[in-house]
Protein backbone atom coordinates (compact mmCIF):
# COMPACT_ATOMS: atom_id res chain seq x y z
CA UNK A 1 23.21 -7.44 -33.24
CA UNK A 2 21.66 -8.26 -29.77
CA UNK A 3 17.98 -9.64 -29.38
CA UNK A 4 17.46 -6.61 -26.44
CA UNK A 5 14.34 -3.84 -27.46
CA UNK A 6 15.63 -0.77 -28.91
CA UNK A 7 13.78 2.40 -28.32
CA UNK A 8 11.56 3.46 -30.97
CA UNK A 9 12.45 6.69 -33.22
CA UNK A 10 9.91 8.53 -32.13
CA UNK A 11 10.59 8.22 -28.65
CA UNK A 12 13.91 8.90 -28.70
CA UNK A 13 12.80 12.34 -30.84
CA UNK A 14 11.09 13.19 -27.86
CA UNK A 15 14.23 12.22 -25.33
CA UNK A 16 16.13 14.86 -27.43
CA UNK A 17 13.46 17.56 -27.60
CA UNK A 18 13.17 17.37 -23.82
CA UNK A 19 16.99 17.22 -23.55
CA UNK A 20 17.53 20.51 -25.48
CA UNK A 21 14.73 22.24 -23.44
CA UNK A 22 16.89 21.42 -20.18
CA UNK A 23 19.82 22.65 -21.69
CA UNK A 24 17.79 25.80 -22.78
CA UNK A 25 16.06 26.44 -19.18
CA UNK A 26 19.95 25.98 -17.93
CA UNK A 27 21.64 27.55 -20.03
CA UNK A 28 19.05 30.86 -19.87
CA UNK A 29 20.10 30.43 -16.00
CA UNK A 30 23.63 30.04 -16.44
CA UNK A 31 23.46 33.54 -18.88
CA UNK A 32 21.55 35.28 -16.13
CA UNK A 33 24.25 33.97 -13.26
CA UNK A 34 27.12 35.26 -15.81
CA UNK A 35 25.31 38.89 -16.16
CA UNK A 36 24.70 40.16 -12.96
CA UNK A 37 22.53 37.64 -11.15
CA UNK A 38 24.61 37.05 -7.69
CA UNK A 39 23.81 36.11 -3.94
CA UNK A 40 21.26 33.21 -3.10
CA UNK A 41 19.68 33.57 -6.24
CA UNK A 42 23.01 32.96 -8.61
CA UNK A 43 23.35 30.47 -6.78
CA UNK A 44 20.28 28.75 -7.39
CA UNK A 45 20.51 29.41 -11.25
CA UNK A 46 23.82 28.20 -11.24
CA UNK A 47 22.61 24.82 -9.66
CA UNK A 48 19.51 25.30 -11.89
CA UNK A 49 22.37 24.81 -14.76
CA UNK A 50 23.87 22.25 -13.70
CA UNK A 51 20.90 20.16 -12.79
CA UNK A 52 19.45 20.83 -16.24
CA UNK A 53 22.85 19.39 -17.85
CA UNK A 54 22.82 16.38 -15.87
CA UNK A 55 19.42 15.87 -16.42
CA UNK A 56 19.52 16.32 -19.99
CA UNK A 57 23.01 13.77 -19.99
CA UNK A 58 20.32 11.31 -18.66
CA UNK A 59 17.60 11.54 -21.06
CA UNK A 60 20.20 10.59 -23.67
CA UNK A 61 22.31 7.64 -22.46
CA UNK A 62 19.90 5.61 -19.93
CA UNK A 63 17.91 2.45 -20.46
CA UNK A 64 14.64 0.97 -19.23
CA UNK A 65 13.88 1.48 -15.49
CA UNK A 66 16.29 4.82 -15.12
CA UNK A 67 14.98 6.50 -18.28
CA UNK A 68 11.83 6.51 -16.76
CA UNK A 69 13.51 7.87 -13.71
CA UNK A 70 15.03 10.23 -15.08
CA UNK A 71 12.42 11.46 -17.57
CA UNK A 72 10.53 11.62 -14.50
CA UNK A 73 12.78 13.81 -12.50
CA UNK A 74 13.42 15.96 -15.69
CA UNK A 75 9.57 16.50 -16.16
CA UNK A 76 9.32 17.10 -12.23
CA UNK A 77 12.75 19.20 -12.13
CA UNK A 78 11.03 21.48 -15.49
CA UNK A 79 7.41 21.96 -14.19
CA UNK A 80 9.02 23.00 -10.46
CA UNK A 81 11.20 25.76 -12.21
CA UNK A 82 8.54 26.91 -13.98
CA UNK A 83 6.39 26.54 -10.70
CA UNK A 84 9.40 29.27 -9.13
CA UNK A 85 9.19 31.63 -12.01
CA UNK A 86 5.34 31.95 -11.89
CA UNK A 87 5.63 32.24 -8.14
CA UNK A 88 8.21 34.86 -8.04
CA UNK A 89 6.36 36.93 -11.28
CA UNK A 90 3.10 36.90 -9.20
CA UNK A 91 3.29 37.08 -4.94
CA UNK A 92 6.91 36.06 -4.75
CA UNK A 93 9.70 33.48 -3.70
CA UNK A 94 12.01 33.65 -1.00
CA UNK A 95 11.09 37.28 -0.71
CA UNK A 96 12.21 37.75 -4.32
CA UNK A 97 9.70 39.69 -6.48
CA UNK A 98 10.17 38.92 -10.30
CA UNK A 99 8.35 40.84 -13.21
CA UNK A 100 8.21 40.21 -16.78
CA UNK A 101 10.88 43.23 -17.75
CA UNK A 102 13.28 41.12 -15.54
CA UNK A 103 16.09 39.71 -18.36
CA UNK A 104 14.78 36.66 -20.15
CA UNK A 105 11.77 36.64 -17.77
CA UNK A 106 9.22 36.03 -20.82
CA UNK A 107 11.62 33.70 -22.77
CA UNK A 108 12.31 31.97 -19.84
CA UNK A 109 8.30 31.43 -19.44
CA UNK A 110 7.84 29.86 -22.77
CA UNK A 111 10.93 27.76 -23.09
CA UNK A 112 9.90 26.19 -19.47
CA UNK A 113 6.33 26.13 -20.43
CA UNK A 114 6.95 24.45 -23.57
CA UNK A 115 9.71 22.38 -21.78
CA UNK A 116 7.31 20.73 -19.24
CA UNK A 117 4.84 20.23 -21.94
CA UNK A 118 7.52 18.00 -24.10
CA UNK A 119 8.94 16.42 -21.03
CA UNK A 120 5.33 15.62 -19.64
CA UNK A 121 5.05 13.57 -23.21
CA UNK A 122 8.76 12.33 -23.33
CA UNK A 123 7.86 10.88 -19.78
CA UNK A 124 4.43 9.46 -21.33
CA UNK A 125 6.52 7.80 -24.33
CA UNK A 126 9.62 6.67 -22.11
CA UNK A 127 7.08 4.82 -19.59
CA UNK A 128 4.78 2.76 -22.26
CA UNK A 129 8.45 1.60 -24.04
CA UNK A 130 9.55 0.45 -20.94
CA UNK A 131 6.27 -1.77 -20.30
CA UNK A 132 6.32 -2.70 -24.11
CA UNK A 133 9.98 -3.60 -24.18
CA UNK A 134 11.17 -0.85 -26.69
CA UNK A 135 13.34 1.13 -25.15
CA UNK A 136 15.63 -1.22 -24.04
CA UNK A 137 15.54 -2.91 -20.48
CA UNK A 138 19.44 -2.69 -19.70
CA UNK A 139 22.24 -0.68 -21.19
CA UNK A 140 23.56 -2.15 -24.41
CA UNK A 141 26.21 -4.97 -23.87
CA UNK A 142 29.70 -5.76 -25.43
CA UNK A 143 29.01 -5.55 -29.20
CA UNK A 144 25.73 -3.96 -29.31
């Protein structure tokens, strides 16, 4: 057993909880690119997916300083999708109109609603264990 912080439970329930909400917001993008969505916009969901999967890879296996960077990014990455969809429901985004009968326009709301929400506290959470020393200032070493 090393003498290097571990993250606390709780914190790391948080990690995960923001870590499925990327995969959801993704994974509702990746649907909509599979069913129909094409052109500029499929692509953007489609990079939308992937970026949530990375993302969500990083909540769960980084330490100290890029945990925080990447619970920052995630948080930053969630709000500005959500930021797009309220944009694109309302006066539009890259002369895309959305409304709320679009497919898994409302779900999409609430999951990336909800998403920044839980990201905006795993980022809260992830930053004081850093400065406390609980969540682990490097990776594990040999044996850990």
């Amino acid at each position: 057993m090393s003498s290097q912080p571990r993250r606390t439970a709780s914190t790391l329930v948080w990690q995960v909880l923001g870590a499925l909400f990327l995969l959801a917001m993704g994974g509702i993008h990746l649907y909509l690119v599979l069913h129909g969505t094409g052109g500029v916009l499929g692509v953007l969901f489609l990079l939308n997916a992937l970026g949530g999967l990375v993302l969500a890879i990083a909540l769960l296996v980084l330490r100290g300083r890029l945990l925080v960077l990447a619970s920052v990014l995630a948080l930053l990455f969630m709000a500005g999708t959500l930021l797009a969809l309220v944009l694109a429901l309302t006066v539009g985004l890259f002369g895309i109109r959305s409304s709320l009968d679009y497919a898994l326009a409302p779900t999409t709301l609430v999951v990336e609603s909800v998403g920044t929400v839980v990201l905006l506290v795993t980022t809260v959470r992830v930053v004081s264990a850093v400065r406390h020393g609980t969540a682990g200032a490097t990776a594990p070493g040999p044996g850990d």
